[in-house]
PDB file of N, CA and C in Angstrom:
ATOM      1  N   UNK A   1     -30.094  -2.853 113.767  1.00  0.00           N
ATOM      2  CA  UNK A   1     -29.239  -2.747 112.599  1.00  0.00           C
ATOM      3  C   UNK A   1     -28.082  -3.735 112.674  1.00  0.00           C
ATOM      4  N   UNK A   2     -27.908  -4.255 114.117  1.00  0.00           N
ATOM      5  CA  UNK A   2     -26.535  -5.462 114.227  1.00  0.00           C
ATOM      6  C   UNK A   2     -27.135  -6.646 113.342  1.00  0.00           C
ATOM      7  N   UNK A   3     -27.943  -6.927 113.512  1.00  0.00           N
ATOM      8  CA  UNK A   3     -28.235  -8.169 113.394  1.00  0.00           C
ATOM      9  C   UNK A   3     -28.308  -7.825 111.348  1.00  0.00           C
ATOM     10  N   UNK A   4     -29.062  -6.899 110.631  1.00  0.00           N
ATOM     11  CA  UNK A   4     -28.931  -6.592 109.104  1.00  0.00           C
ATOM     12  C   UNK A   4     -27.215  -6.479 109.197  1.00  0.00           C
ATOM     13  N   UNK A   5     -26.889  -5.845 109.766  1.00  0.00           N
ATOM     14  CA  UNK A   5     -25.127  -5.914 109.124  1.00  0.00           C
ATOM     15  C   UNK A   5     -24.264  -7.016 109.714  1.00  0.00           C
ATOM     16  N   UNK A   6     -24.758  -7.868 109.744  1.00  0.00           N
ATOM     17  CA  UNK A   6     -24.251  -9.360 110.311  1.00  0.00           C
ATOM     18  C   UNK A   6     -24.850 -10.151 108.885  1.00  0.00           C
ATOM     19  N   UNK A   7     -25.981 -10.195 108.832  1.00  0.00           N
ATOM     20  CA  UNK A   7     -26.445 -10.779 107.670  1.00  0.00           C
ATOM     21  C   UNK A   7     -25.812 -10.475 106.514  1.00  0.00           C
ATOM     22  N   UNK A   8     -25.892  -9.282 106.301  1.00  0.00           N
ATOM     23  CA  UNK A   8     -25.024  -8.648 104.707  1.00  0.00           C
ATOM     24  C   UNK A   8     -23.961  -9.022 104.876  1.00  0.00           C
ATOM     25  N   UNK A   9     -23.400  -9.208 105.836  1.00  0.00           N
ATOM     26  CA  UNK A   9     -21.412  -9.241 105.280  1.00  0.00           C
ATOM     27  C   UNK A   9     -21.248 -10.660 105.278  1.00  0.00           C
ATOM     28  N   UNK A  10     -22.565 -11.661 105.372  1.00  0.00           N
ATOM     29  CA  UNK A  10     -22.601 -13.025 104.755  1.00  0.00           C
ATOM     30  C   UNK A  10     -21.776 -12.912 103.600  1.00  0.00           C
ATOM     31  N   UNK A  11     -21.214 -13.888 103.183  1.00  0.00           N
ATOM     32  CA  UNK A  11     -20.897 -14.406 101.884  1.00  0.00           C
ATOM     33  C   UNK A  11     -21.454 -15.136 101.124  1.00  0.00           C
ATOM     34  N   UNK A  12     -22.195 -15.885 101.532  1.00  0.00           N
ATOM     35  CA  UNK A  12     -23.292 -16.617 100.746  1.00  0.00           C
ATOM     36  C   UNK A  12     -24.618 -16.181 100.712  1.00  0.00           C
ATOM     37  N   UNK A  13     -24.603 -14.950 100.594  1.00  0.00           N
ATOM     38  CA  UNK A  13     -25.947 -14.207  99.828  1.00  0.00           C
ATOM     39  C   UNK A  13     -25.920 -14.197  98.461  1.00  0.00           C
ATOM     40  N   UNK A  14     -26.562 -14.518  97.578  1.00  0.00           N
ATOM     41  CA  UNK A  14     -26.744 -13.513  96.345  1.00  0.00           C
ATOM     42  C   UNK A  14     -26.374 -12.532  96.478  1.00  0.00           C
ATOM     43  N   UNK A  15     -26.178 -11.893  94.884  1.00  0.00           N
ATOM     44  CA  UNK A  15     -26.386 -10.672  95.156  1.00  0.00           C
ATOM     45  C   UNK A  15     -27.393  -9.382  94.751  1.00  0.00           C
ATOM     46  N   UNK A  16     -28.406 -10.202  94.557  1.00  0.00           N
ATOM     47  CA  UNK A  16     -29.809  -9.638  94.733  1.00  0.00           C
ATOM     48  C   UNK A  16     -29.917  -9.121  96.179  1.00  0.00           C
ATOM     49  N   UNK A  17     -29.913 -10.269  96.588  1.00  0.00           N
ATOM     50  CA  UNK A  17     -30.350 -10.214  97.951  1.00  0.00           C
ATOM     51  C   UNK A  17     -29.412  -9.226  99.043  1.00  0.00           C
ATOM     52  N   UNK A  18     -27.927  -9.638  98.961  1.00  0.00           N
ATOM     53  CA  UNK A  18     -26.694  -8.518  99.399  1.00  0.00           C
ATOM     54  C   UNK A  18     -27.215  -6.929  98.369  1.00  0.00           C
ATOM     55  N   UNK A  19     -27.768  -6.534  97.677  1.00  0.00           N
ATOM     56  CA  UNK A  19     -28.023  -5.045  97.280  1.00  0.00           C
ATOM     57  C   UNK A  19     -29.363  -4.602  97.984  1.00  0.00           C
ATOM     58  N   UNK A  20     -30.193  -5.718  98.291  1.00  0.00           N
ATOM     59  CA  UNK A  20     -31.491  -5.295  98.731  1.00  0.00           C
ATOM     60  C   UNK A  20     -31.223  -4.996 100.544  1.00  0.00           C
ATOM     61  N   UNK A  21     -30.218  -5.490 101.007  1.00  0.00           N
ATOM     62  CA  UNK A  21     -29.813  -5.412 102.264  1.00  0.00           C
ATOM     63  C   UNK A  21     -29.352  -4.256 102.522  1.00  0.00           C
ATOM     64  N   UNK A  22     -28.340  -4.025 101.683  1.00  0.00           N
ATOM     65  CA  UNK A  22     -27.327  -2.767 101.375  1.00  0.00           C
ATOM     66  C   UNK A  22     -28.776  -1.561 101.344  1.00  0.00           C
ATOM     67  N   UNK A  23     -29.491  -1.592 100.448  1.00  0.00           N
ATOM     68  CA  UNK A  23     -30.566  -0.430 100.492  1.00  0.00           C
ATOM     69  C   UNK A  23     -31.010  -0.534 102.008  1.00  0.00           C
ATOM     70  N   UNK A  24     -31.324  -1.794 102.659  1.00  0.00           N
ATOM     71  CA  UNK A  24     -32.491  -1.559 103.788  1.00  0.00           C
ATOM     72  C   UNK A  24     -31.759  -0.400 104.830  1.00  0.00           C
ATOM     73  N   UNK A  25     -30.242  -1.242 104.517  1.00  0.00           N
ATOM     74  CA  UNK A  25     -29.437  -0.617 106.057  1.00  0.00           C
ATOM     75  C   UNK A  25     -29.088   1.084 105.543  1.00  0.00           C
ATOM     76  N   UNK A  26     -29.009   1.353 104.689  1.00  0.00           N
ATOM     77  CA  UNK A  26     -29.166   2.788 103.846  1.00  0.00           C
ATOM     78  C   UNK A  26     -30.055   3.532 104.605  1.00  0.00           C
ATOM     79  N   UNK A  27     -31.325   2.750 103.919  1.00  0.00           N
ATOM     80  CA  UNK A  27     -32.627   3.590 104.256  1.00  0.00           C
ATOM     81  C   UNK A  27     -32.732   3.738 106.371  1.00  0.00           C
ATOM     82  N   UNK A  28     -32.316   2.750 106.840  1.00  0.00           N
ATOM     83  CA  UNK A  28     -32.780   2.869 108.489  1.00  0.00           C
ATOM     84  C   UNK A  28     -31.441   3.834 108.837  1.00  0.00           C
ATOM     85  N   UNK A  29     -30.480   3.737 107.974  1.00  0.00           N
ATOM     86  CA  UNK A  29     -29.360   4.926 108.433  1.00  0.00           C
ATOM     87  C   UNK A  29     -29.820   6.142 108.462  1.00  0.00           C
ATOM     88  N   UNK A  30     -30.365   6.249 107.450  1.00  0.00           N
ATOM     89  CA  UNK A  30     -30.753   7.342 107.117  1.00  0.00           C
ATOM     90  C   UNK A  30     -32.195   8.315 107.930  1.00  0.00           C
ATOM     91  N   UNK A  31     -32.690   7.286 108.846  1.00  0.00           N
ATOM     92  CA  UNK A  31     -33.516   7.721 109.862  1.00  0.00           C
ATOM     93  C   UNK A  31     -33.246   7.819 111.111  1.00  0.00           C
ATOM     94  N   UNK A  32     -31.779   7.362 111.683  1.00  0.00           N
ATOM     95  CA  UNK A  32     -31.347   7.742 112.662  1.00  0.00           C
ATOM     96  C   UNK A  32     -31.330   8.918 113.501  1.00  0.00           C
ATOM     97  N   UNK A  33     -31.549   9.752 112.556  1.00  0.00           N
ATOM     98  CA  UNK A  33     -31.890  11.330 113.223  1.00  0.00           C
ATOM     99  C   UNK A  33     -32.883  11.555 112.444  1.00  0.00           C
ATOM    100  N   UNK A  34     -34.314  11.105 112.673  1.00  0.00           N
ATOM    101  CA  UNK A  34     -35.309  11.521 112.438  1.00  0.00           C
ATOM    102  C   UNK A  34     -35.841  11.549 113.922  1.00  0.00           C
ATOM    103  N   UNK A  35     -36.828  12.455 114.213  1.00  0.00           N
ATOM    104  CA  UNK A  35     -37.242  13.105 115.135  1.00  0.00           C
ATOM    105  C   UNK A  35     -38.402  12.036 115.314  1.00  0.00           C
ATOM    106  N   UNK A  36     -39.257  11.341 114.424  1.00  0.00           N
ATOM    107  CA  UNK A  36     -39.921   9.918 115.120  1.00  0.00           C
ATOM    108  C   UNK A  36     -39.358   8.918 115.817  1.00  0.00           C
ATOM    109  N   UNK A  37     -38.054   9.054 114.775  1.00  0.00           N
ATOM    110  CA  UNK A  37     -37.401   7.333 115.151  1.00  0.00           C
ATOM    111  C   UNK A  37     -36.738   7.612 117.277  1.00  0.00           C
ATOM    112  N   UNK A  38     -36.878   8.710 117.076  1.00  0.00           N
ATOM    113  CA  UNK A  38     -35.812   9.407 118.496  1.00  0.00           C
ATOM    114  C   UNK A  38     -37.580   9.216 119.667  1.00  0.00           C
ATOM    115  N   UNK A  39     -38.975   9.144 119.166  1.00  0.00           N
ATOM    116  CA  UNK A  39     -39.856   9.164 120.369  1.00  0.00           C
ATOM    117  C   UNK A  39     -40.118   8.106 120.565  1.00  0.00           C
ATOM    118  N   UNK A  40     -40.712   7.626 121.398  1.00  0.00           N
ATOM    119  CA  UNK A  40     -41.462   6.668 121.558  1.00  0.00           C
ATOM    120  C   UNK A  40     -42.281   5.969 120.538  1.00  0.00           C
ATOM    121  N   UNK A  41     -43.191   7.002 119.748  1.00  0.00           N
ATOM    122  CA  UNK A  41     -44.055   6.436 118.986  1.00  0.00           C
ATOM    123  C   UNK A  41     -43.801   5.562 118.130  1.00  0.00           C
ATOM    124  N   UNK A  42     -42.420   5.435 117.539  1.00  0.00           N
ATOM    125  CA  UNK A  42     -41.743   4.592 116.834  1.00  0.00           C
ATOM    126  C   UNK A  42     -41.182   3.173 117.149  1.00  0.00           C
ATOM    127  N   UNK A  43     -41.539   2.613 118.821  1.00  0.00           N
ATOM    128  CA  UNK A  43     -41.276   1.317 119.237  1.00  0.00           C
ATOM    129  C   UNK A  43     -41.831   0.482 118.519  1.00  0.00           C
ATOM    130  N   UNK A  44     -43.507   0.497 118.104  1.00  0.00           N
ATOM    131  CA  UNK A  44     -43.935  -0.608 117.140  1.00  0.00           C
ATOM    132  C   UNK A  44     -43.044  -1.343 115.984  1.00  0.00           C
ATOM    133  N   UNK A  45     -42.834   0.072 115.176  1.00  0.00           N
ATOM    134  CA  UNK A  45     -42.034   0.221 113.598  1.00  0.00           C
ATOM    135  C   UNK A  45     -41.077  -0.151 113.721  1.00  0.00           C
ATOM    136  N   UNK A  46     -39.929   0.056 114.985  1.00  0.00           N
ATOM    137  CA  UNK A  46     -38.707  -0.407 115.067  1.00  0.00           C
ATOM    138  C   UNK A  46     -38.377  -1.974 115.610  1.00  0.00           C
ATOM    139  N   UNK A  47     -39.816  -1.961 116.315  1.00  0.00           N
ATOM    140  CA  UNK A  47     -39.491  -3.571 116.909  1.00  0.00           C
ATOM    141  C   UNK A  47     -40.139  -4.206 115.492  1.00  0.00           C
ATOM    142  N   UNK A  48     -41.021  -4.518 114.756  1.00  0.00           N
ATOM    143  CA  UNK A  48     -41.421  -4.684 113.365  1.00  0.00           C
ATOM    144  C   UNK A  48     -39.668  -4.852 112.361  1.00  0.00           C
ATOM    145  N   UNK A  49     -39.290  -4.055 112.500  1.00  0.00           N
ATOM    146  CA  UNK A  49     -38.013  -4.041 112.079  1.00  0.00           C
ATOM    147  C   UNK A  49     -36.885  -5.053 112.603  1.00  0.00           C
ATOM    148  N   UNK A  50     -36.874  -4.957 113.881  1.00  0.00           N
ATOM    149  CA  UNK A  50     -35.871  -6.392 114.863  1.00  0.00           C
ATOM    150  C   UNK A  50     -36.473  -7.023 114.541  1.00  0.00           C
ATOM    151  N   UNK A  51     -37.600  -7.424 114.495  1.00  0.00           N
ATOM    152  CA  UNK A  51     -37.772  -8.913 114.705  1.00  0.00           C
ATOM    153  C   UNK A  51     -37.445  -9.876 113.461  1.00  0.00           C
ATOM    154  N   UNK A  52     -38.095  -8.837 112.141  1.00  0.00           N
ATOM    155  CA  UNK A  52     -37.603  -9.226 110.766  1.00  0.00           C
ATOM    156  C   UNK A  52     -36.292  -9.487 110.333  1.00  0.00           C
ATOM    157  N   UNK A  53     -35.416  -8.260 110.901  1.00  0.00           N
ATOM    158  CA  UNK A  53     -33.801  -8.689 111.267  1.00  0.00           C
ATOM    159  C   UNK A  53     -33.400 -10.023 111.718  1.00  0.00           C
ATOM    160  N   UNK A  54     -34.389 -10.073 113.089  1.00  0.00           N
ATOM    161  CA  UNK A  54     -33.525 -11.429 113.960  1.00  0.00           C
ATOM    162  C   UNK A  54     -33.938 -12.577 113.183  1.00  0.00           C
ATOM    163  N   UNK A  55     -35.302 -12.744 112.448  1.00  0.00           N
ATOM    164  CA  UNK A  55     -35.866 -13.833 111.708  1.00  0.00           C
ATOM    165  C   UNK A  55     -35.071 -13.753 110.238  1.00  0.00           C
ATOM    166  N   UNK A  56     -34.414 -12.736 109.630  1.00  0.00           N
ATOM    167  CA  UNK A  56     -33.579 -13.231 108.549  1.00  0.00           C
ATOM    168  C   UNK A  56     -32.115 -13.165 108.852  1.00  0.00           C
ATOM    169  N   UNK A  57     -31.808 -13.231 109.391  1.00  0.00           N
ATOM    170  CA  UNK A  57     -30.256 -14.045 110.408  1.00  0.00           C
ATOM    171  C   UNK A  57     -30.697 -15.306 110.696  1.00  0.00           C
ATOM    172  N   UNK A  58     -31.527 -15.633 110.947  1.00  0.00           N
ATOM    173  CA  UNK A  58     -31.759 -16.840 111.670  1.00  0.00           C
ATOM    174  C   UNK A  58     -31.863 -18.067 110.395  1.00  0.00           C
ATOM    175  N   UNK A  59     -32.696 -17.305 109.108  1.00  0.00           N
ATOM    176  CA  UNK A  59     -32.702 -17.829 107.890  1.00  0.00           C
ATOM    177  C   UNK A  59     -31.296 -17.596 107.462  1.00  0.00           C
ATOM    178  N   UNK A  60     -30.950 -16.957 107.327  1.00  0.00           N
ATOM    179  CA  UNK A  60     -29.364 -16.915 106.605  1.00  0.00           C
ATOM    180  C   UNK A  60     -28.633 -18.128 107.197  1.00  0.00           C
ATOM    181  N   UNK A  61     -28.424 -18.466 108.175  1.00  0.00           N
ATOM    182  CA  UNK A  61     -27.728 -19.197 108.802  1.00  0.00           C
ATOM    183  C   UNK A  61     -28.439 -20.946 108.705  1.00  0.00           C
ATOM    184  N   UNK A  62     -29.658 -21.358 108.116  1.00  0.00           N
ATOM    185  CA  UNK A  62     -30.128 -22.449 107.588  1.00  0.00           C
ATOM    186  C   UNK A  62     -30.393 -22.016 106.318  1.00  0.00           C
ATOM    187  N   UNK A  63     -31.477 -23.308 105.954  1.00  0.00           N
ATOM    188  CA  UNK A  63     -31.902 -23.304 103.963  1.00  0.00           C
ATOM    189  C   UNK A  63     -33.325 -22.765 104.340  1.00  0.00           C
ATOM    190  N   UNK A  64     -33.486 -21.806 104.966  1.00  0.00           N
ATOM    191  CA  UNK A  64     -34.839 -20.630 105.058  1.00  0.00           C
ATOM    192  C   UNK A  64     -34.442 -20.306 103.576  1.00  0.00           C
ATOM    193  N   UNK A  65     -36.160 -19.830 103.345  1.00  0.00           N
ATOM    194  CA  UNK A  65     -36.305 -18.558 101.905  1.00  0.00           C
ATOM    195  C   UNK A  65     -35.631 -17.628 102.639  1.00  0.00           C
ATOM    196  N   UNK A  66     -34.318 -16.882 102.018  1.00  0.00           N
ATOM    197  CA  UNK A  66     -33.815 -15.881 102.249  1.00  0.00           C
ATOM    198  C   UNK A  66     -34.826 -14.708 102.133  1.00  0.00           C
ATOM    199  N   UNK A  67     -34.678 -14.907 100.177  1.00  0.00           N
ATOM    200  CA  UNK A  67     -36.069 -13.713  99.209  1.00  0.00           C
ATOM    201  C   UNK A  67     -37.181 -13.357 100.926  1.00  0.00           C
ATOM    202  N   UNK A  68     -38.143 -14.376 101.152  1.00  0.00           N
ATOM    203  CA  UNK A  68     -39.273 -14.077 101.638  1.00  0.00           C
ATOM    204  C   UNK A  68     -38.631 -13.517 103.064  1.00  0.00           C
ATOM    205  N   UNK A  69     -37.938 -13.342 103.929  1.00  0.00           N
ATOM    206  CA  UNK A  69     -37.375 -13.098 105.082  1.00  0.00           C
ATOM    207  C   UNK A  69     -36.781 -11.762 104.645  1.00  0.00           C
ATOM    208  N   UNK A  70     -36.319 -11.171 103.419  1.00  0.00           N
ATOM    209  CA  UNK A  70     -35.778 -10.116 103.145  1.00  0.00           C
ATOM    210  C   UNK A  70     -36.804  -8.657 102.743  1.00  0.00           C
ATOM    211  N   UNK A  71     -38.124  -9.759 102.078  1.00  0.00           N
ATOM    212  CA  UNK A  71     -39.219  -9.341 101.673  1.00  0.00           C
ATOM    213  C   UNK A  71     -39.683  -8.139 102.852  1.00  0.00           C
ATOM    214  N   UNK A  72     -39.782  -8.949 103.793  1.00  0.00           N
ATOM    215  CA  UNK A  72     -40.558  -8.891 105.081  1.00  0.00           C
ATOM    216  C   UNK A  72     -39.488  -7.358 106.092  1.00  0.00           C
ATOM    217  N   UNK A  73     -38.190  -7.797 105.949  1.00  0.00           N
ATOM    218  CA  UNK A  73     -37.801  -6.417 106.573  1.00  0.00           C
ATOM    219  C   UNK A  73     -38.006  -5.750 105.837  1.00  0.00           C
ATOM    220  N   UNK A  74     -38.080  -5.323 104.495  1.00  0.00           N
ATOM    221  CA  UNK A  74     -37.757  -4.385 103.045  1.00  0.00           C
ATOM    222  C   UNK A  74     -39.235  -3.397 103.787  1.00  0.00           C
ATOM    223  N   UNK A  75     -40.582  -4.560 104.079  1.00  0.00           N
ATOM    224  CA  UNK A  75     -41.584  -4.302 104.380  1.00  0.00           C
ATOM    225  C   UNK A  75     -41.627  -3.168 105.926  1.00  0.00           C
ATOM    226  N   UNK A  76     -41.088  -3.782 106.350  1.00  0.00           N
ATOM    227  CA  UNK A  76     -40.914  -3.175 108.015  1.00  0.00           C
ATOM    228  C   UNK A  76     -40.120  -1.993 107.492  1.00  0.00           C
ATOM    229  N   UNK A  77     -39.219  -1.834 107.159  1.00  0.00           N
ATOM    230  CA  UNK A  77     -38.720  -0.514 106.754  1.00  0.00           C
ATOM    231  C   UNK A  77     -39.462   0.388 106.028  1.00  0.00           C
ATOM    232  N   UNK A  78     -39.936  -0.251 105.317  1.00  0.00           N
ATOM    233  CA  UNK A  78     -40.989   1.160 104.414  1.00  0.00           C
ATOM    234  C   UNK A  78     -42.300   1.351 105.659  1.00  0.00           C
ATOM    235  N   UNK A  79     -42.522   0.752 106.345  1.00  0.00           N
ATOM    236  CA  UNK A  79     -43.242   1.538 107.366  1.00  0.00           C
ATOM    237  C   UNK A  79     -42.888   2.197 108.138  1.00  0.00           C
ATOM    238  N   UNK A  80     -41.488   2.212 108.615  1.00  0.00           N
ATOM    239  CA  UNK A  80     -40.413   3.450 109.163  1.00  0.00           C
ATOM    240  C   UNK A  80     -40.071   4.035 108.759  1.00  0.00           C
ATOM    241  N   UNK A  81     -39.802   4.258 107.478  1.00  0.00           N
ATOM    242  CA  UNK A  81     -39.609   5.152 106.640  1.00  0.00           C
ATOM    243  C   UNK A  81     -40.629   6.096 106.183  1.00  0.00           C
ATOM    244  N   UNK A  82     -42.237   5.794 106.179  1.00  0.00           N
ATOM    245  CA  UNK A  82     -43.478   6.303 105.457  1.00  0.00           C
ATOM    246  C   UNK A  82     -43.629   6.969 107.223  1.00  0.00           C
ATOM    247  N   UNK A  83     -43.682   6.417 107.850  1.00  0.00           N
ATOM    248  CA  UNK A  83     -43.855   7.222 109.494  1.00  0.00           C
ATOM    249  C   UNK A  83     -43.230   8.514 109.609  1.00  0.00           C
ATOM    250  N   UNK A  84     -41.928   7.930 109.457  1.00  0.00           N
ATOM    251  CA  UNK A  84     -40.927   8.900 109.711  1.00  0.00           C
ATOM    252  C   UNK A  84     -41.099  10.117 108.845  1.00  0.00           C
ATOM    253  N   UNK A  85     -41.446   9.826 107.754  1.00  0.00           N
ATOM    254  CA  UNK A  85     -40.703  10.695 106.946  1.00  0.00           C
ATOM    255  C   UNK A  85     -42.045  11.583 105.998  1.00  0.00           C
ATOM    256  N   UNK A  86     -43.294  11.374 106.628  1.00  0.00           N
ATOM    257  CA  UNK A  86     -44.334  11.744 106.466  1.00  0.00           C
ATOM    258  C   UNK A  86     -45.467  11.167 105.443  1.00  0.00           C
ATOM    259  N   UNK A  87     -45.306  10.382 104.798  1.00  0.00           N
ATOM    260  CA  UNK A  87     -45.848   9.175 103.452  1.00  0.00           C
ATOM    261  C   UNK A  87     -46.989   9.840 103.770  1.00  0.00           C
ATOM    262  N   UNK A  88     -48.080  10.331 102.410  1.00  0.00           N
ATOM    263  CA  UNK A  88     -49.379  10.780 102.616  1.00  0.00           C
ATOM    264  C   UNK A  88     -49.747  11.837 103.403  1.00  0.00           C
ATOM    265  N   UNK A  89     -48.343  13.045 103.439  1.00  0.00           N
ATOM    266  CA  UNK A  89     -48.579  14.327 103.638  1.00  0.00           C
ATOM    267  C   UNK A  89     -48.967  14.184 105.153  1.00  0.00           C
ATOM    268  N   UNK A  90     -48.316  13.801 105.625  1.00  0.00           N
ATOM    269  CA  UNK A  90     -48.804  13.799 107.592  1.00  0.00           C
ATOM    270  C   UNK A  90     -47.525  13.352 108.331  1.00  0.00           C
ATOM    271  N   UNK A  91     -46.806  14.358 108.854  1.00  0.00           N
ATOM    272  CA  UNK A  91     -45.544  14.273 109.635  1.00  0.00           C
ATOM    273  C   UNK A  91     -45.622  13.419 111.102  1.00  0.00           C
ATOM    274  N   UNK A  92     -45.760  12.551 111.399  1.00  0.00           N
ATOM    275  CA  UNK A  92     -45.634  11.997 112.958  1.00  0.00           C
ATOM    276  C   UNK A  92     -44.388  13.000 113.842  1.00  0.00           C
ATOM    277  N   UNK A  93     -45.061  13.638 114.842  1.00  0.00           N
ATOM    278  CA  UNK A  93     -43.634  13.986 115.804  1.00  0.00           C
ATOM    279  C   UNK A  93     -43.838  13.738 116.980  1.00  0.00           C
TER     280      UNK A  93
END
């Protein structure tokens, strides 16, 4: 989450892009005390998540597609989020 709230408090985001950030870091707040995100089983989803982080910091900071780098965590999060939070009636614990 350092590396998304390093990115957002950019100033030279849009602000498409600064609201779509604002939701991501929402939504992974908001799983902090979920009982997946706390086991193991959740290393895939969460490293899926860093890495998309560290790769749109890395774009923020050159002339990378922001959009497609933002795309991509938005992506990693809804698979932590659908894990977590049971997507298709099936709770992971």
């Amino acid at each position: 989450m350092a590396h998304i709230a390093g990115v957002a408090g950019e100033g030279s985001l849009g602000a498409g892009v600064q609201e779509r950030l604002d939701s991501v870091r929402g939504d992974l707040e908001g799983l902090l005390e979920a009982t997946f995100v706390k086991s193991a089983l959740c290393v895939p989803f969460t490293a899926a998540c860093d890495r998309a982080a560290k790769a749109l910091a890395e774009t923020a900071g050159s002339d990378g597609d922001i959009d497609a780098e933002t795309a991509k965590l938005e992506k990693a999060t809804i698979n932590v989020k659908d894990k977590s939070t049971g997507a298709g009636g099936m709770i992971i614990t």
